[in-house]
C-alpha atoms as a PDB file:
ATOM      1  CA  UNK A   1       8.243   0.237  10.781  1.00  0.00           C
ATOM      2  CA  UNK A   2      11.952   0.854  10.195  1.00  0.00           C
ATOM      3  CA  UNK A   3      13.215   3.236   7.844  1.00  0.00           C
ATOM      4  CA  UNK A   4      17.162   3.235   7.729  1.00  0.00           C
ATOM      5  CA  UNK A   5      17.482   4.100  11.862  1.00  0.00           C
ATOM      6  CA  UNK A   6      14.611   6.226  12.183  1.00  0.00           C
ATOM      7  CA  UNK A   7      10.947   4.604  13.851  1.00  0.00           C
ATOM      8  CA  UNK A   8       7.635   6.026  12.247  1.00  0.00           C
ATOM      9  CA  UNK A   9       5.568   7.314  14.543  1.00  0.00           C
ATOM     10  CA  UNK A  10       1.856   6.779  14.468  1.00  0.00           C
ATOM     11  CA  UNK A  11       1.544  10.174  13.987  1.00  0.00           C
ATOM     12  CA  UNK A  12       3.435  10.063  10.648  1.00  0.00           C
ATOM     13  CA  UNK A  13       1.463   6.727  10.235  1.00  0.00           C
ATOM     14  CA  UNK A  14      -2.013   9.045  10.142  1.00  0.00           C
ATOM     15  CA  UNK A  15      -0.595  11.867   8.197  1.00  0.00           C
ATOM     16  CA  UNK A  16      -0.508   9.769   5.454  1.00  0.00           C
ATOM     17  CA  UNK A  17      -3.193   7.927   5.846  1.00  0.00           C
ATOM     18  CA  UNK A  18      -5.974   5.134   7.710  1.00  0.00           C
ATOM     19  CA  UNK A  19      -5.628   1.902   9.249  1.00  0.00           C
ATOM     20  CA  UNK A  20      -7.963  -0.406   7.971  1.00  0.00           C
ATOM     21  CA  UNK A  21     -10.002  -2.884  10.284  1.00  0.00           C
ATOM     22  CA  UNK A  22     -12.606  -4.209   7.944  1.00  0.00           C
ATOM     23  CA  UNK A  23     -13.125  -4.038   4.613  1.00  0.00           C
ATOM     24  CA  UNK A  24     -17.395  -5.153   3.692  1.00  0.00           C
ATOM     25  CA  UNK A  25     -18.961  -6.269   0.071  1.00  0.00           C
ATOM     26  CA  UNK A  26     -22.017  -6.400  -0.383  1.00  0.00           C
ATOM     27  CA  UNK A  27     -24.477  -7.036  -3.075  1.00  0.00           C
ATOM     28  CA  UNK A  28     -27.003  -3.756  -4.994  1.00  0.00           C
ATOM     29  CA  UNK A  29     -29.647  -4.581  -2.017  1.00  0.00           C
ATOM     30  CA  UNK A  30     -26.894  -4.034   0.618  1.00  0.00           C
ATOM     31  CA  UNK A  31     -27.128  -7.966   1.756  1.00  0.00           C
ATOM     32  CA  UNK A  32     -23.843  -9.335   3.284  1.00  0.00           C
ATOM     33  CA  UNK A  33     -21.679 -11.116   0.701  1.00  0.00           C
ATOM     34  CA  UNK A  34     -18.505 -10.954   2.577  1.00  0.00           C
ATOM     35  CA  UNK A  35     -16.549  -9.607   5.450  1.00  0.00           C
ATOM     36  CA  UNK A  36     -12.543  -9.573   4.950  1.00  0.00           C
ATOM     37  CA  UNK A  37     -11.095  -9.273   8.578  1.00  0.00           C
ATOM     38  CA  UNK A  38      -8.559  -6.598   8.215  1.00  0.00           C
ATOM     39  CA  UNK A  39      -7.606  -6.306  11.504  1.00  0.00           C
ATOM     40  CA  UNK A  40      -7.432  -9.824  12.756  1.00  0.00           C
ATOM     41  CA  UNK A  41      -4.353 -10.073   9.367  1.00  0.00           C
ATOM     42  CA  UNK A  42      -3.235  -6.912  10.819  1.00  0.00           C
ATOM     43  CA  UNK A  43      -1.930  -8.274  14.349  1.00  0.00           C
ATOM     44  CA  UNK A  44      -1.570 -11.745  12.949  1.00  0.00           C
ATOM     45  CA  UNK A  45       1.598  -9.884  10.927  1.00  0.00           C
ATOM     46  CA  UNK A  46       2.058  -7.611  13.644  1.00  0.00           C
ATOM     47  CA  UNK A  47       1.670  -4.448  11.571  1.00  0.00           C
ATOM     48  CA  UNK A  48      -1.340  -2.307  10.390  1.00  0.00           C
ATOM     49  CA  UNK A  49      -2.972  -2.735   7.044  1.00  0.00           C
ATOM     50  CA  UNK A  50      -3.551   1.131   5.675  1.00  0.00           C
ATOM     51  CA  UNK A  51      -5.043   3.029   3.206  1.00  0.00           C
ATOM     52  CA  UNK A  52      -2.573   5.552   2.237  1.00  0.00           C
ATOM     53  CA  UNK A  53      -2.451   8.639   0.010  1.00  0.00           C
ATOM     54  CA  UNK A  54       0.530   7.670  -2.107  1.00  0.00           C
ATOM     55  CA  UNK A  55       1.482  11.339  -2.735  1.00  0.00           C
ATOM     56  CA  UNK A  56       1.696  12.082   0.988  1.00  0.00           C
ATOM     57  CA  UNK A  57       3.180   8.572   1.786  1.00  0.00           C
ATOM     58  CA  UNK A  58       6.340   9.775  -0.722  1.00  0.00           C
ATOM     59  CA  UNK A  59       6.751  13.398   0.823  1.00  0.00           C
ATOM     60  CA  UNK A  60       7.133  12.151   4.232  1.00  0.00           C
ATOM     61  CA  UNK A  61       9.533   9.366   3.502  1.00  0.00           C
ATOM     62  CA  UNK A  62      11.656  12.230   1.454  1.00  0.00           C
ATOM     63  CA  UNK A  63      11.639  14.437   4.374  1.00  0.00           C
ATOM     64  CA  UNK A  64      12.362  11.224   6.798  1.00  0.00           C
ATOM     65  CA  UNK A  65      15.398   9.737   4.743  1.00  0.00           C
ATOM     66  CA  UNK A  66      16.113  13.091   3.369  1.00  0.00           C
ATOM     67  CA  UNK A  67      15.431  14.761  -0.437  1.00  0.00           C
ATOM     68  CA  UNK A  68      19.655  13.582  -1.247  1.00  0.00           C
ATOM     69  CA  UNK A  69      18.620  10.158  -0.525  1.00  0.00           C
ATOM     70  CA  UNK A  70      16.098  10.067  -3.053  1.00  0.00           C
ATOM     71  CA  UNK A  71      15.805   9.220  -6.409  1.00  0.00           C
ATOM     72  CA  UNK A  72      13.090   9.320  -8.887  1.00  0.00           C
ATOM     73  CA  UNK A  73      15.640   8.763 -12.348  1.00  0.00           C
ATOM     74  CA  UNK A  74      16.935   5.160 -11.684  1.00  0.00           C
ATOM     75  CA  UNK A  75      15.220   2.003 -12.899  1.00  0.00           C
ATOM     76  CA  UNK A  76      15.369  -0.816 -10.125  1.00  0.00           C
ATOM     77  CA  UNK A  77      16.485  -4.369 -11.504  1.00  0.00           C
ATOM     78  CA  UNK A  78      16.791  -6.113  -9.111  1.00  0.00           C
ATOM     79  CA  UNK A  79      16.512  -6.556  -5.053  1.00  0.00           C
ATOM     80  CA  UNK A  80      19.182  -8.430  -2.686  1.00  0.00           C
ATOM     81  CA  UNK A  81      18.418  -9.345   1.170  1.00  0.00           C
ATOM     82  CA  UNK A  82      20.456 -10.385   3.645  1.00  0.00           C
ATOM     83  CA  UNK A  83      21.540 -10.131   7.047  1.00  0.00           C
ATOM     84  CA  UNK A  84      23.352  -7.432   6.724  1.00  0.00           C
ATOM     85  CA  UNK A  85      20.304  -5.227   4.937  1.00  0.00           C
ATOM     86  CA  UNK A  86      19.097  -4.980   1.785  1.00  0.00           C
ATOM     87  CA  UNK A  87      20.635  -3.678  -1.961  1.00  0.00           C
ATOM     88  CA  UNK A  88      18.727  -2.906  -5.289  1.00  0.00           C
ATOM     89  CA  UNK A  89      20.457  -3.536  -8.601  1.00  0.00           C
ATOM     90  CA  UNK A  90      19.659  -0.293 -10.644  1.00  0.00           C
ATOM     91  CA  UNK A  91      19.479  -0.440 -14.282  1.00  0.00           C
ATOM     92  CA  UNK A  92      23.152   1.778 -14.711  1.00  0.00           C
ATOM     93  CA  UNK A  93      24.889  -1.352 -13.002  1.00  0.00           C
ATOM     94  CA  UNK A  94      24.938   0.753  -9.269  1.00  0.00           C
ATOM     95  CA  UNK A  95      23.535  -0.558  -6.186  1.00  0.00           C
ATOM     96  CA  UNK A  96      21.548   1.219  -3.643  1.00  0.00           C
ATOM     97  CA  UNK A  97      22.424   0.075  -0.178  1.00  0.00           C
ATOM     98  CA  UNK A  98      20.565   0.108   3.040  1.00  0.00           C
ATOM     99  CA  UNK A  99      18.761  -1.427   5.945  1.00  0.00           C
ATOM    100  CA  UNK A 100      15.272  -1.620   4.223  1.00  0.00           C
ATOM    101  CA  UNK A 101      13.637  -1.527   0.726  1.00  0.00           C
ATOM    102  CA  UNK A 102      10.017  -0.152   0.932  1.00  0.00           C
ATOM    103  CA  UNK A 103       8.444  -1.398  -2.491  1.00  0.00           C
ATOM    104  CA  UNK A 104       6.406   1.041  -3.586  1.00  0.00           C
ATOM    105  CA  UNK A 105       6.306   0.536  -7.440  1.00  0.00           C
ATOM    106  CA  UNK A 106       2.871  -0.037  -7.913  1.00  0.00           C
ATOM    107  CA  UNK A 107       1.243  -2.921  -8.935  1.00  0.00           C
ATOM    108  CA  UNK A 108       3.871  -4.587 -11.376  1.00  0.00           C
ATOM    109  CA  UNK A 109       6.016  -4.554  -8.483  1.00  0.00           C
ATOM    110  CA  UNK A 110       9.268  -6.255  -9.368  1.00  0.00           C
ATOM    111  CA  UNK A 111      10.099  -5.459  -5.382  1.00  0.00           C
ATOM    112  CA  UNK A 112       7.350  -7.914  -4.360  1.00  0.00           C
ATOM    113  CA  UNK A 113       7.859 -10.456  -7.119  1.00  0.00           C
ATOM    114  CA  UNK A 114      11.036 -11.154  -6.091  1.00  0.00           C
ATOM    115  CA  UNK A 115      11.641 -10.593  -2.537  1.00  0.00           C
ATOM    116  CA  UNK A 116       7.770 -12.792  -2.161  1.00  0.00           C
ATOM    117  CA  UNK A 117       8.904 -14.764  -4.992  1.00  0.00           C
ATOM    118  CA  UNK A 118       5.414 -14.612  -6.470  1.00  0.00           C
ATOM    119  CA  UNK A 119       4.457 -12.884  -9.542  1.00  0.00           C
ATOM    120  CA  UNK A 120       0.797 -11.532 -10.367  1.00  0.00           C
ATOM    121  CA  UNK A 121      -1.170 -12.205 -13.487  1.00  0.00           C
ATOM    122  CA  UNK A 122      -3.180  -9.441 -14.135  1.00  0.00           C
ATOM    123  CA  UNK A 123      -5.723  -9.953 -17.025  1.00  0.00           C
ATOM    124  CA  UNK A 124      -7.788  -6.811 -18.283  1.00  0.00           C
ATOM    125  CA  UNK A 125     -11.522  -6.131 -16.903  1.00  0.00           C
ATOM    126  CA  UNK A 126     -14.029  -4.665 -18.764  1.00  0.00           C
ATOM    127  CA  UNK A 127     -14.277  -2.243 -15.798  1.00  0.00           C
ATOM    128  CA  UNK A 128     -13.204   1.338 -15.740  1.00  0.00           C
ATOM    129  CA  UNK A 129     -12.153   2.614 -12.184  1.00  0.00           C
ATOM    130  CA  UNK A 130     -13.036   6.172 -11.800  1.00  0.00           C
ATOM    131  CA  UNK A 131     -10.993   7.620  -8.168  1.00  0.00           C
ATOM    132  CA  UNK A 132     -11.948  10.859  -6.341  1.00  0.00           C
ATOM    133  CA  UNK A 133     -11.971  12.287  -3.077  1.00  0.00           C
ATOM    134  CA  UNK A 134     -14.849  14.075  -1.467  1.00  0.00           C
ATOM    135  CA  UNK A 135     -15.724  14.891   2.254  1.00  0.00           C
ATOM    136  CA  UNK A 136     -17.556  12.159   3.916  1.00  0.00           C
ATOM    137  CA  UNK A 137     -19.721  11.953   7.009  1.00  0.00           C
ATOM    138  CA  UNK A 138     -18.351   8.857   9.131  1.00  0.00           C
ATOM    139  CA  UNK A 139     -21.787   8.384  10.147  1.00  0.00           C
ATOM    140  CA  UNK A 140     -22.589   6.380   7.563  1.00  0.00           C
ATOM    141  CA  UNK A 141     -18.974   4.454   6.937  1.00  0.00           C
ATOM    142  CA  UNK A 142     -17.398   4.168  10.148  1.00  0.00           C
ATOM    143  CA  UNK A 143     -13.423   5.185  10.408  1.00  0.00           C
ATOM    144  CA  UNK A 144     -10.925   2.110   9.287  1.00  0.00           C
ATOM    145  CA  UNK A 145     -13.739   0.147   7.621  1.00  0.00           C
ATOM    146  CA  UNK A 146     -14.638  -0.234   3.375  1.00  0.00           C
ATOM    147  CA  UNK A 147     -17.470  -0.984   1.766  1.00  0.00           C
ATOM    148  CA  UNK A 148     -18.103  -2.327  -1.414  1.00  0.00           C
ATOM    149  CA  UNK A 149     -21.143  -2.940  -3.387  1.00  0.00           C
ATOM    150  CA  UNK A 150     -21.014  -5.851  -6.565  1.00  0.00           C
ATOM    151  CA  UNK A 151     -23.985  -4.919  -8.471  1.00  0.00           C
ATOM    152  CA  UNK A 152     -24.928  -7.324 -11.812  1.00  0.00           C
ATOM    153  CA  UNK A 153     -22.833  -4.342 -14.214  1.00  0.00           C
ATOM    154  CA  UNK A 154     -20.798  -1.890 -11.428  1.00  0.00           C
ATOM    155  CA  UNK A 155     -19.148  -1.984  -8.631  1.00  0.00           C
ATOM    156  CA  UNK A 156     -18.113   0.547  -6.557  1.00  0.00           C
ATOM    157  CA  UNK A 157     -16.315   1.415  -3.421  1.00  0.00           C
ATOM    158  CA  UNK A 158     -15.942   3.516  -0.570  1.00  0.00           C
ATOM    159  CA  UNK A 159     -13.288   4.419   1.896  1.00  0.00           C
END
């Protein structure tokens, strides 16, 4: 992955967070309802699929592209691509030049809507999502793989 002229090393890649190779659902009784092939999308693109810690993912692209390059205070538009790079329209009527727009705004993503020219309708659940971190014993989830289990009222997930 390209970031302005700089590569990202796996290394940076890991400090941030996992690659994902399979992702499994199952039902409350632990049968088999599907397997998603994480992976097998993964080289298909030719790029890994990861779980990352957005916090950590933001501190090391600050300290890659560096804090002055930054900016947390400007509403995005709009995104341009071309051959040249890319530019985002901001909200003051500036642009923002370079050789790559990560999209990282979440899951309204105006980055994706327009650049994939697809737009998402979200509809509200009646299910609350409650996030955590705890330790974990890869024993029982191996490294790079997700589980989830779709019980008749719950679901929940694992990492």
């Amino acid at each position: 992955m390209l970031v302005g002229k700089v590569q990202i090393a796996g290394e940076l890649l890991d400090s941030v967070g996992r690659e994902i190779v399979e992702s499994h659902i199952v039902d409350g009784r632990d049968r088999p309802l599907m397997t998603l092939p994480i992976r097998q999308a993964s080289t298909e693109v030719g790029a890994p699929s990861m779980d990352v810690d957005r916090r950590r993912l933001q501190e090391a692209m600050i300290e890659l592209i560096g804090a002055d390059r930054y900016d947390f205070d400007s509403e995005v538009t709009g995104v341009e691509q071309g051959d040249e790079g890319a530019a985002l329209r901001i909200a003051d009527g500036s642009r923002a030049e370079g050789d790559l727009v990560l999209g990282g705004d979440g899951i309204h993503s105006l980055i994706r809507d327009e650049v994939l020219e697809q737009s998402v309708n979200l509809k509200r659940s009646r299910y609350e999502v409650i996030e955590g971190l705890a330790p974990f014993d890869e024993g029982h989830l191996p490294r790079g793989r997700h589980k989830q289990v779709w019980g008749p009222k719950a679901r929940c997930g694992v990492g």
